[in-house]
C-alpha atoms as a PDB file:
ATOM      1  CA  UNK A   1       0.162 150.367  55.741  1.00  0.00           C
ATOM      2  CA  UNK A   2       3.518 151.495  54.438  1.00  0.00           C
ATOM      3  CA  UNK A   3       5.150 148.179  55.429  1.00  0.00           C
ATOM      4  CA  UNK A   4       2.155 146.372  53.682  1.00  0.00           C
ATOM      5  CA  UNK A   5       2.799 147.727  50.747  1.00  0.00           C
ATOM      6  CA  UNK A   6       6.762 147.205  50.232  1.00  0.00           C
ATOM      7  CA  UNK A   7       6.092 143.714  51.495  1.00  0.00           C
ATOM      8  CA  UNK A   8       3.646 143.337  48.722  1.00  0.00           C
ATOM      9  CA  UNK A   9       5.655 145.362  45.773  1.00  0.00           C
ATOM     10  CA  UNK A  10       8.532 143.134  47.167  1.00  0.00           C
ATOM     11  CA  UNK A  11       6.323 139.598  46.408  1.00  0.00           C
ATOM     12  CA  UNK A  12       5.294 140.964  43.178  1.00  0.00           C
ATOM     13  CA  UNK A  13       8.980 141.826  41.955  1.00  0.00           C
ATOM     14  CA  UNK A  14       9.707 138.299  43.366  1.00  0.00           C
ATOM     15  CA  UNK A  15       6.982 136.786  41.146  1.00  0.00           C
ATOM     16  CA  UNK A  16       7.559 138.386  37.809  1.00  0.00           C
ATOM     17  CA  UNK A  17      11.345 137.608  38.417  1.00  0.00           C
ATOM     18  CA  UNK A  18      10.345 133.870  38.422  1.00  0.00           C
ATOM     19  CA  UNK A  19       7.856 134.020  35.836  1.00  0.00           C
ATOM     20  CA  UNK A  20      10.776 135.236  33.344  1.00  0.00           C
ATOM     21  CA  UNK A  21      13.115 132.706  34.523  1.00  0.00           C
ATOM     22  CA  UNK A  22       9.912 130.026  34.354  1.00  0.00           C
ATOM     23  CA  UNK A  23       9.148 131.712  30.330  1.00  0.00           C
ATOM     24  CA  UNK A  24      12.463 129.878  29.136  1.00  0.00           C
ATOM     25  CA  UNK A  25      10.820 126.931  30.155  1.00  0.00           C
ATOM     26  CA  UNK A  26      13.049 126.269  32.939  1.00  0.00           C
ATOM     27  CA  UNK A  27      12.691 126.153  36.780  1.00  0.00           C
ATOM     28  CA  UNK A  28      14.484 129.414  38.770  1.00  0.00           C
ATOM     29  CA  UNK A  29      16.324 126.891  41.383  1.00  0.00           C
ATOM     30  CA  UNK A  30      19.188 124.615  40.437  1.00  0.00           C
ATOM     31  CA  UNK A  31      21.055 122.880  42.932  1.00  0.00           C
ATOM     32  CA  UNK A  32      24.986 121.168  42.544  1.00  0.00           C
ATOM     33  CA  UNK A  33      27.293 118.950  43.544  1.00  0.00           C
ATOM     34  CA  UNK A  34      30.496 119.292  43.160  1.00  0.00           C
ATOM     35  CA  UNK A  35      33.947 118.050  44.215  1.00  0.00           C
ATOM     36  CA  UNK A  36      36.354 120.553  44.566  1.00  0.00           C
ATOM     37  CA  UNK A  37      40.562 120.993  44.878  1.00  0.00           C
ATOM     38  CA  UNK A  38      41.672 123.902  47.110  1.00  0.00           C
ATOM     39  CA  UNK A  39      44.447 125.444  46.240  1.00  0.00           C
ATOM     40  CA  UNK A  40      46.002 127.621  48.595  1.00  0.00           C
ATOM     41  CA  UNK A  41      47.791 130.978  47.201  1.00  0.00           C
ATOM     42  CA  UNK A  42      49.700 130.864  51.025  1.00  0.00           C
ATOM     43  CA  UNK A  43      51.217 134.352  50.860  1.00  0.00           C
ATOM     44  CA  UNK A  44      53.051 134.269  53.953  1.00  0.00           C
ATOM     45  CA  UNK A  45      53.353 137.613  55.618  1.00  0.00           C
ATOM     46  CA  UNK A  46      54.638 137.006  59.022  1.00  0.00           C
ATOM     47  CA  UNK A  47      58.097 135.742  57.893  1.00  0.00           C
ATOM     48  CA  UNK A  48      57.628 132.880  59.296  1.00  0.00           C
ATOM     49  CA  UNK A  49      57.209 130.824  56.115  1.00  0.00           C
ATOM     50  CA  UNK A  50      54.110 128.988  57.100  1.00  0.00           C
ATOM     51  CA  UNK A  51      51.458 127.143  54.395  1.00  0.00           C
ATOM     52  CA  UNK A  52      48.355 125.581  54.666  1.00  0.00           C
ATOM     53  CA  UNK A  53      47.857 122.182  52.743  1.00  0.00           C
ATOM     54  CA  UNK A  54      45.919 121.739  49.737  1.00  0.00           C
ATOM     55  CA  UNK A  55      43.068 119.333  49.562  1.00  0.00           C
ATOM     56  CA  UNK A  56      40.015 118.506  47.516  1.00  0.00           C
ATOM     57  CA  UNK A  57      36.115 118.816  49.283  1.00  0.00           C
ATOM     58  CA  UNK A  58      32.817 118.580  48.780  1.00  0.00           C
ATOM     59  CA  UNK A  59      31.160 121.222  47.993  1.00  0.00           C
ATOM     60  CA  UNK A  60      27.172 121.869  46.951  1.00  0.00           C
ATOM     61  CA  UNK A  61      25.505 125.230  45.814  1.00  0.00           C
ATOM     62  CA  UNK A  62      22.054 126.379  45.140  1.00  0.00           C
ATOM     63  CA  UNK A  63      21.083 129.191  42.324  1.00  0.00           C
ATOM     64  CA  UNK A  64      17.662 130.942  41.820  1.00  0.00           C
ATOM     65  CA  UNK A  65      17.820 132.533  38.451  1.00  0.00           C
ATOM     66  CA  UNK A  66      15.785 135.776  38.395  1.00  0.00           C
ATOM     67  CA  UNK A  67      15.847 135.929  35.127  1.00  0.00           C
ATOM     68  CA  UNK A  68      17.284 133.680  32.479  1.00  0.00           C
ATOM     69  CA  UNK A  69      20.830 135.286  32.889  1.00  0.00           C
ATOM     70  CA  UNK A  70      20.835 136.859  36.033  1.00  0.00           C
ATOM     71  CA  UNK A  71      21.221 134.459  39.178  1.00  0.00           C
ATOM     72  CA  UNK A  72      22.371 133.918  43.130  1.00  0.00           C
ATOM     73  CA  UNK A  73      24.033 130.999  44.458  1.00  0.00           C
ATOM     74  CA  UNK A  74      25.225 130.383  47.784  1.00  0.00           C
ATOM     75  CA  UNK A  75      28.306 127.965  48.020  1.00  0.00           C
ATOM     76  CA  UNK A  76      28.220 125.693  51.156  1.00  0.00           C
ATOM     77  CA  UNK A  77      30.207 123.009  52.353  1.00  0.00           C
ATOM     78  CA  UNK A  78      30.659 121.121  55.788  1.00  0.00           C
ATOM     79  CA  UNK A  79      33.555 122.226  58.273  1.00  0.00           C
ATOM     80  CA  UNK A  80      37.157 121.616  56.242  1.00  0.00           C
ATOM     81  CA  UNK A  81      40.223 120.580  58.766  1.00  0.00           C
ATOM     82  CA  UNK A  82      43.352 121.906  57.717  1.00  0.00           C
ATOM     83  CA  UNK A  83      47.010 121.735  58.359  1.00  0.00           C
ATOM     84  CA  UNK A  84      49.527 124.196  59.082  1.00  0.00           C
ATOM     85  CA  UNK A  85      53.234 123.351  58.073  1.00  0.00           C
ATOM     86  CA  UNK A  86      56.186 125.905  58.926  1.00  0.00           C
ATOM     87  CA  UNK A  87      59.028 125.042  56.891  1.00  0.00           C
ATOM     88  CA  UNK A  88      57.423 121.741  55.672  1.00  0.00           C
ATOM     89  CA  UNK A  89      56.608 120.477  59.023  1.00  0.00           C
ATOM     90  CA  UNK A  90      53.284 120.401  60.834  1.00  0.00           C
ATOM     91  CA  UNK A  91      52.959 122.651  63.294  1.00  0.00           C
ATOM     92  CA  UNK A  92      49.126 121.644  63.993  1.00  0.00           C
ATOM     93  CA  UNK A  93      45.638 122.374  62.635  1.00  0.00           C
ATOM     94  CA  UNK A  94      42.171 124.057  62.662  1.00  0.00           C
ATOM     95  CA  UNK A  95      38.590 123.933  61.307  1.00  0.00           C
ATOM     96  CA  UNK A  96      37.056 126.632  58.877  1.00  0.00           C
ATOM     97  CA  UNK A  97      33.558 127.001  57.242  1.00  0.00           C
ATOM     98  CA  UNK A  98      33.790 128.813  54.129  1.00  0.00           C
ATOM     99  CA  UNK A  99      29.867 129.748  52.458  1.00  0.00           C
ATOM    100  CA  UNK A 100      30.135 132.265  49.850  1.00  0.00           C
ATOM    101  CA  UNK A 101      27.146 134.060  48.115  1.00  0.00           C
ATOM    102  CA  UNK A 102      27.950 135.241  44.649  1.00  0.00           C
ATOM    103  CA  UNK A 103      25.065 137.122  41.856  1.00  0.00           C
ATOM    104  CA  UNK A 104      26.234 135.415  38.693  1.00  0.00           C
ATOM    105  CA  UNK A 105      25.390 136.443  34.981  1.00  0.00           C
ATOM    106  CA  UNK A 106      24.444 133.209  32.432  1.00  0.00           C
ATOM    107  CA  UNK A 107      25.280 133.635  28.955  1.00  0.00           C
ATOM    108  CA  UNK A 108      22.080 131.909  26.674  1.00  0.00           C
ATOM    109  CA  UNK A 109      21.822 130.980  23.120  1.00  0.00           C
ATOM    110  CA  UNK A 110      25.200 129.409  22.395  1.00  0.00           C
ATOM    111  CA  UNK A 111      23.866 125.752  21.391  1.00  0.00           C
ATOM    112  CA  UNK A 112      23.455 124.899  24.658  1.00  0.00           C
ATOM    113  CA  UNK A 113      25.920 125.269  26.580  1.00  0.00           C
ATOM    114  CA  UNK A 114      25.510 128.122  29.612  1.00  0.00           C
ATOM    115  CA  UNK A 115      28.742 129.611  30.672  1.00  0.00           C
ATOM    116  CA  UNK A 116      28.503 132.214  33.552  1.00  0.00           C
ATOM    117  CA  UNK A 117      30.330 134.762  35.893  1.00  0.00           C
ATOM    118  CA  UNK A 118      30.156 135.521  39.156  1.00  0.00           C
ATOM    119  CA  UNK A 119      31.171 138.041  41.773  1.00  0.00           C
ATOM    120  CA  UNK A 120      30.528 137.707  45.325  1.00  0.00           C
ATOM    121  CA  UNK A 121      31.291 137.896  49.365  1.00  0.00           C
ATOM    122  CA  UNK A 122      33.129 135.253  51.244  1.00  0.00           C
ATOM    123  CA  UNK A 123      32.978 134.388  55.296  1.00  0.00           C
ATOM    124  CA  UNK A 124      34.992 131.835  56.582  1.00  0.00           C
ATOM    125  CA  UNK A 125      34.798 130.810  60.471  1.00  0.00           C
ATOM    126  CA  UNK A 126      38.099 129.475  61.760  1.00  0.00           C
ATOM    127  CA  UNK A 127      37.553 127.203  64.777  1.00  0.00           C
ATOM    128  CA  UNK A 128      39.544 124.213  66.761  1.00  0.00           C
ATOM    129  CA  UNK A 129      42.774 126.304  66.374  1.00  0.00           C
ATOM    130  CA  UNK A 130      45.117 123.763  67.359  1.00  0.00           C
ATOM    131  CA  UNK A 131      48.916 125.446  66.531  1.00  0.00           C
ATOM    132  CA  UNK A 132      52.151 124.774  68.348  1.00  0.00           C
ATOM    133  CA  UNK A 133      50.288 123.278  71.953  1.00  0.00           C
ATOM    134  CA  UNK A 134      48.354 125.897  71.703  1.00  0.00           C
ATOM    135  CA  UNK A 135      51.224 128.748  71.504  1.00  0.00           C
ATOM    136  CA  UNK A 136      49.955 130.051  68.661  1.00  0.00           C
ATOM    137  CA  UNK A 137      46.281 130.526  67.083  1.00  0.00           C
ATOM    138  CA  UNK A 138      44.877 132.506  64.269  1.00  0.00           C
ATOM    139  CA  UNK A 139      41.733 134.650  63.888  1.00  0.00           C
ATOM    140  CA  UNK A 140      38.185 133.242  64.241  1.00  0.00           C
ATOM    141  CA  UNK A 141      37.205 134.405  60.966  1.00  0.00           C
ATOM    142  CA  UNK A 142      37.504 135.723  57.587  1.00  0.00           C
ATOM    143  CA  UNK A 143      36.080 138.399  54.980  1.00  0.00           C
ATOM    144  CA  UNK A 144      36.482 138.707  51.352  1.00  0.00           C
ATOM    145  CA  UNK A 145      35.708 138.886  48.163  1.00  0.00           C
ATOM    146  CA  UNK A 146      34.990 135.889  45.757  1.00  0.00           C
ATOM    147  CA  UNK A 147      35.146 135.470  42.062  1.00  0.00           C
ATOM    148  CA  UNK A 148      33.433 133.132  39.692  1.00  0.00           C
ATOM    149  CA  UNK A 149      33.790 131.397  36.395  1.00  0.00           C
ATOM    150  CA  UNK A 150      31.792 128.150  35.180  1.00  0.00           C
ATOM    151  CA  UNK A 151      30.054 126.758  32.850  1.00  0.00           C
ATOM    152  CA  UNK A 152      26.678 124.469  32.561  1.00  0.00           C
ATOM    153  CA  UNK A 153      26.683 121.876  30.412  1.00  0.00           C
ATOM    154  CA  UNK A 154      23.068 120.191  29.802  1.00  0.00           C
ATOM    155  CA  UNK A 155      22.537 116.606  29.753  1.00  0.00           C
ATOM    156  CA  UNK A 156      18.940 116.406  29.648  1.00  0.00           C
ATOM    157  CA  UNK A 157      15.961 118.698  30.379  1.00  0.00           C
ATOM    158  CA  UNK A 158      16.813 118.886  33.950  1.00  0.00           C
ATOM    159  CA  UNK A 159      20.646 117.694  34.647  1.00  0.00           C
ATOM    160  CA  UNK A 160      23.874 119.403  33.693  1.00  0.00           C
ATOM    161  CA  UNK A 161      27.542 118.854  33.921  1.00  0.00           C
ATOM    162  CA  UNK A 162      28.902 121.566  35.883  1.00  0.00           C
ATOM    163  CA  UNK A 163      32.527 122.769  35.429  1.00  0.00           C
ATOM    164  CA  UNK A 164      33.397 125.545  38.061  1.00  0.00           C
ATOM    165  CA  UNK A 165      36.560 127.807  38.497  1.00  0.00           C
ATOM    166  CA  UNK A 166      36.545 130.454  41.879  1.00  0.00           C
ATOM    167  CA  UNK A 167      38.758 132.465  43.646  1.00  0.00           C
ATOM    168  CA  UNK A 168      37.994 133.194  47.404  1.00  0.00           C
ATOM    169  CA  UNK A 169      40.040 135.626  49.486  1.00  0.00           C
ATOM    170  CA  UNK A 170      40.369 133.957  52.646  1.00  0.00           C
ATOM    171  CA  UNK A 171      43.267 135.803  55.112  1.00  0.00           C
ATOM    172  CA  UNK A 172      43.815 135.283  58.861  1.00  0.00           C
ATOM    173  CA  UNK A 173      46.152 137.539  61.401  1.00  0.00           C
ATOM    174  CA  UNK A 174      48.872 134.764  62.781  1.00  0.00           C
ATOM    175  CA  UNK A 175      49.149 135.191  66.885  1.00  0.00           C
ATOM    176  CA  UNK A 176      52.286 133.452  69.240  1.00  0.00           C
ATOM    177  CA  UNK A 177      51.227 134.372  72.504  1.00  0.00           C
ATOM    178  CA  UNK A 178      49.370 137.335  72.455  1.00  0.00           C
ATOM    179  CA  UNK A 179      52.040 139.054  69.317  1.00  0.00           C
ATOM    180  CA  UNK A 180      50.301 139.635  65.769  1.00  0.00           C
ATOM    181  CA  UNK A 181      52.966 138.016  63.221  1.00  0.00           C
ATOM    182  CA  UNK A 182      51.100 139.355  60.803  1.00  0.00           C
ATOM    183  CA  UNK A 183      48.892 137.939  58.343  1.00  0.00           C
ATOM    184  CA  UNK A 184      48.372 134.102  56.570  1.00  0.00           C
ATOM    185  CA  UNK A 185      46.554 134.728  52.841  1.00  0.00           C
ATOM    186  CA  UNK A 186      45.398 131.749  51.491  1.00  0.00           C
ATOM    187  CA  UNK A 187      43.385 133.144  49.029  1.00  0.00           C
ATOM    188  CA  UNK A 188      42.767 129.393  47.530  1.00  0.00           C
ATOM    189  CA  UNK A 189      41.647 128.298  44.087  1.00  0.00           C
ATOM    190  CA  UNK A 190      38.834 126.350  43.793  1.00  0.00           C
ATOM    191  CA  UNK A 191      38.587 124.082  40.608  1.00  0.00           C
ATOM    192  CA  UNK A 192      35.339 122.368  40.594  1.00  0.00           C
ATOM    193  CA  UNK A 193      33.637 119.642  38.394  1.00  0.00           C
ATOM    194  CA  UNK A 194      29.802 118.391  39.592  1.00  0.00           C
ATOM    195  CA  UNK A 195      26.271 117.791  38.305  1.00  0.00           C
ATOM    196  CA  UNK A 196      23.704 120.416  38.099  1.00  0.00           C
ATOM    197  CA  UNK A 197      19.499 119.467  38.312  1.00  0.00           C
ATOM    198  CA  UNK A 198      17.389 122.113  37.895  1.00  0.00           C
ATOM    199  CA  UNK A 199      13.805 122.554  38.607  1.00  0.00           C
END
Protein backbone atom coordinates (compact mmCIF):
# COMPACT_ATOMS: atom_id res chain seq x y z
CA UNK A 1 0.00 0.00 0.00
CA UNK A 2 2.84 2.32 0.88
CA UNK A 3 4.46 1.83 -2.55
CA UNK A 4 0.94 2.50 -4.12
CA UNK A 5 0.72 5.52 -2.81
CA UNK A 6 4.27 7.25 -3.62
CA UNK A 7 3.78 5.77 -7.06
CA UNK A 8 0.57 7.62 -7.24
CA UNK A 9 1.68 11.09 -5.36
CA UNK A 10 4.68 10.63 -7.80
CA UNK A 11 2.09 10.59 -11.16
CA UNK A 12 0.20 13.35 -9.71
CA UNK A 13 3.36 15.69 -9.12
CA UNK A 14 4.24 14.52 -12.70
CA UNK A 15 0.85 15.73 -13.99
CA UNK A 16 0.45 19.11 -12.43
CA UNK A 17 4.17 19.72 -13.49
CA UNK A 18 2.96 19.32 -17.14
CA UNK A 19 -0.21 20.99 -16.79
CA UNK A 20 1.85 24.30 -15.79
CA UNK A 21 4.26 23.87 -18.49
CA UNK A 22 0.98 22.97 -20.92
CA UNK A 23 -0.89 26.58 -19.17
CA UNK A 24 1.73 28.72 -21.24
CA UNK A 25 0.29 27.18 -24.06
CA UNK A 26 3.23 25.23 -24.90
CA UNK A 27 4.10 21.47 -25.00
CA UNK A 28 6.66 20.21 -21.89
CA UNK A 29 9.04 18.26 -24.56
CA UNK A 30 11.29 20.02 -27.04
CA UNK A 31 13.72 18.21 -28.92
CA UNK A 32 17.19 19.79 -30.92
CA UNK A 33 19.53 19.53 -33.31
CA UNK A 34 22.46 20.91 -33.20
CA UNK A 35 25.97 20.97 -34.70
CA UNK A 36 28.54 21.45 -32.39
CA UNK A 37 32.65 22.49 -32.27
CA UNK A 38 34.62 20.78 -29.46
CA UNK A 39 37.08 22.52 -28.12
CA UNK A 40 39.45 20.82 -26.08
CA UNK A 41 40.94 22.77 -22.86
CA UNK A 42 43.95 19.74 -23.13
CA UNK A 43 45.58 20.45 -19.77
CA UNK A 44 48.29 18.09 -20.00
CA UNK A 45 49.35 16.68 -16.69
CA UNK A 46 51.60 13.84 -17.41
CA UNK A 47 54.42 15.98 -18.93
CA UNK A 48 54.21 14.44 -21.75
CA UNK A 49 52.66 17.29 -23.76
CA UNK A 50 49.91 15.34 -25.36
CA UNK A 51 46.41 17.03 -26.99
CA UNK A 52 43.45 15.76 -28.32
CA UNK A 53 42.12 17.36 -31.66
CA UNK A 54 39.31 19.59 -31.94
CA UNK A 55 36.38 18.81 -34.13
CA UNK A 56 32.79 19.77 -34.72
CA UNK A 57 29.68 16.87 -34.12
CA UNK A 58 26.38 16.30 -34.11
CA UNK A 59 24.76 16.57 -31.35
CA UNK A 60 20.70 16.31 -30.40
CA UNK A 61 19.01 16.93 -26.92
CA UNK A 62 15.62 16.50 -25.51
CA UNK A 63 14.01 18.92 -22.62
CA UNK A 64 10.74 18.35 -20.62
CA UNK A 65 9.94 21.63 -19.03
CA UNK A 66 8.23 21.10 -15.65
CA UNK A 67 7.27 24.23 -15.48
CA UNK A 68 7.62 27.15 -17.82
CA UNK A 69 11.22 27.91 -16.49
CA UNK A 70 12.34 24.96 -14.93
CA UNK A 71 13.52 22.05 -17.37
CA UNK A 72 15.82 18.66 -18.01
CA UNK A 73 17.61 17.86 -21.05
CA UNK A 74 19.74 15.07 -21.77
CA UNK A 75 22.56 15.78 -24.41
CA UNK A 76 23.30 12.73 -26.68
CA UNK A 77 25.37 12.17 -29.51
CA UNK A 78 26.75 9.02 -31.44
CA UNK A 79 30.35 7.60 -30.57
CA UNK A 80 33.07 10.65 -31.44
CA UNK A 81 36.70 9.20 -32.71
CA UNK A 82 39.42 11.22 -31.62
CA UNK A 83 43.07 11.76 -32.07
CA UNK A 84 45.86 11.92 -29.80
CA UNK A 85 48.98 14.03 -30.92
CA UNK A 86 52.23 14.20 -28.60
CA UNK A 87 54.21 17.01 -29.66
CA UNK A 88 52.07 17.60 -32.83
CA UNK A 89 52.27 14.14 -34.04
CA UNK A 90 49.69 11.37 -33.88
CA UNK A 91 50.32 8.97 -31.62
CA UNK A 92 46.85 7.08 -32.34
CA UNK A 93 43.17 7.28 -31.34
CA UNK A 94 40.02 6.19 -29.41
CA UNK A 95 36.20 6.34 -29.26
CA UNK A 96 34.17 8.22 -26.44
CA UNK A 97 30.37 8.67 -25.80
CA UNK A 98 29.74 11.73 -24.00
CA UNK A 99 25.57 12.10 -22.77
CA UNK A 100 25.18 14.70 -20.27
CA UNK A 101 21.93 15.44 -18.25
CA UNK A 102 21.68 19.01 -17.12
CA UNK A 103 18.20 20.78 -15.01
CA UNK A 104 18.18 24.12 -16.79
CA UNK A 105 16.28 27.39 -15.68
CA UNK A 106 14.35 29.45 -18.83
CA UNK A 107 14.07 33.02 -18.45
CA UNK A 108 10.19 34.13 -19.92
CA UNK A 109 8.76 37.41 -20.81
CA UNK A 110 11.61 39.13 -22.63
CA UNK A 111 9.76 39.59 -26.17
CA UNK A 112 10.35 36.34 -27.01
CA UNK A 113 13.32 35.31 -26.83
CA UNK A 114 14.09 32.36 -23.97
CA UNK A 115 17.59 32.40 -22.73
CA UNK A 116 18.47 29.65 -20.13
CA UNK A 117 21.12 28.05 -17.73
CA UNK A 118 22.04 24.92 -16.98
CA UNK A 119 24.02 22.81 -14.55
CA UNK A 120 24.51 19.23 -14.85
CA UNK A 121 26.52 15.64 -14.74
CA UNK A 122 28.66 14.39 -17.52
CA UNK A 123 29.74 10.48 -18.39
CA UNK A 124 31.87 9.84 -21.09
CA UNK A 125 32.84 6.07 -22.11
CA UNK A 126 36.28 5.87 -23.70
CA UNK A 127 36.55 2.79 -25.93
CA UNK A 128 38.85 1.48 -29.07
CA UNK A 129 41.93 2.91 -27.23
CA UNK A 130 44.27 2.66 -29.94
CA UNK A 131 47.73 4.68 -28.54
CA UNK A 132 51.31 3.97 -29.46
CA UNK A 133 50.58 -0.07 -30.83
CA UNK A 134 48.87 -0.39 -28.07
CA UNK A 135 51.72 0.76 -25.44
CA UNK A 136 49.72 3.08 -24.04
CA UNK A 137 45.78 3.43 -23.28
CA UNK A 138 43.70 5.69 -21.19
CA UNK A 139 40.76 5.10 -18.82
CA UNK A 140 37.42 3.62 -19.96
CA UNK A 141 35.54 6.44 -18.71
CA UNK A 142 34.84 9.76 -17.40
CA UNK A 143 32.87 11.84 -14.62
CA UNK A 144 32.12 15.41 -14.32
CA UNK A 145 30.39 18.20 -14.08
CA UNK A 146 28.73 20.19 -17.00
CA UNK A 147 27.68 23.74 -17.41
CA UNK A 148 25.14 25.40 -19.61
CA UNK A 149 24.31 28.60 -21.35
CA UNK A 150 21.80 29.06 -24.43
CA UNK A 151 19.32 30.70 -25.68
CA UNK A 152 15.87 29.86 -27.71
CA UNK A 153 15.01 31.85 -30.29
CA UNK A 154 11.27 31.25 -31.69
CA UNK A 155 10.49 31.06 -35.23
CA UNK A 156 7.04 30.02 -35.16
CA UNK A 157 4.62 28.43 -32.65
CA UNK A 158 6.57 25.31 -32.55
CA UNK A 159 10.33 25.84 -34.02
CA UNK A 160 13.21 27.80 -32.56
CA UNK A 161 16.71 28.73 -33.38
CA UNK A 162 18.81 27.35 -30.79
CA UNK A 163 22.19 28.95 -29.85
CA UNK A 164 24.04 26.78 -27.16
CA UNK A 165 27.34 27.42 -25.15
CA UNK A 166 28.58 24.25 -22.52
CA UNK A 167 31.38 23.32 -20.69
CA UNK A 168 31.90 19.53 -19.92
CA UNK A 169 34.67 18.25 -17.66
CA UNK A 170 35.86 15.32 -19.36
CA UNK A 171 39.52 13.93 -17.74
CA UNK A 172 41.19 10.54 -18.32
CA UNK A 173 44.36 8.91 -16.25
CA UNK A 174 47.17 8.41 -19.23
CA UNK A 175 48.76 4.61 -18.84
CA UNK A 176 52.35 3.33 -20.82
CA UNK A 177 52.45 -0.08 -19.84
CA UNK A 178 50.89 -0.56 -16.75
CA UNK A 179 52.55 3.29 -15.22
CA UNK A 180 49.82 6.12 -14.49
CA UNK A 181 51.42 9.35 -16.30
CA UNK A 182 48.98 11.08 -14.81
CA UNK A 183 46.01 12.69 -16.05
CA UNK A 184 44.68 14.13 -19.83
CA UNK A 185 41.83 17.10 -19.05
CA UNK A 186 40.09 17.96 -21.93
CA UNK A 187 37.51 19.69 -20.38
CA UNK A 188 36.18 20.84 -24.07
CA UNK A 189 33.95 23.73 -25.06
CA UNK A 190 31.06 23.08 -26.79
CA UNK A 191 29.65 25.98 -29.02
CA UNK A 192 26.45 24.93 -30.49
CA UNK A 193 23.95 26.43 -33.07
CA UNK A 194 20.61 24.06 -34.03
CA UNK A 195 16.82 24.15 -34.36
CA UNK A 196 14.52 23.58 -31.55
CA UNK A 197 10.54 22.03 -32.19
CA UNK A 198 8.60 21.82 -29.39
CA UNK A 199 5.47 20.02 -28.68
Amino acid sequence: MKKQTIVAAVLAACSVTAAMAQASGEGPWVVRARAVHLDMANKDGTGLGLSVNNKTIPEVDVSYFFTPNLAAELVLTVPQKQTVSLGGASIGTFKHLPPSLLLQYHFTGLNGYKPYVGAGVNYTKITSVNLLNGGATLDDHSWGGALQVGMDIPLDKNWSLNFDLKKVYIRSDVFVGTANQGTLKLDPVLVGVGLGYRF
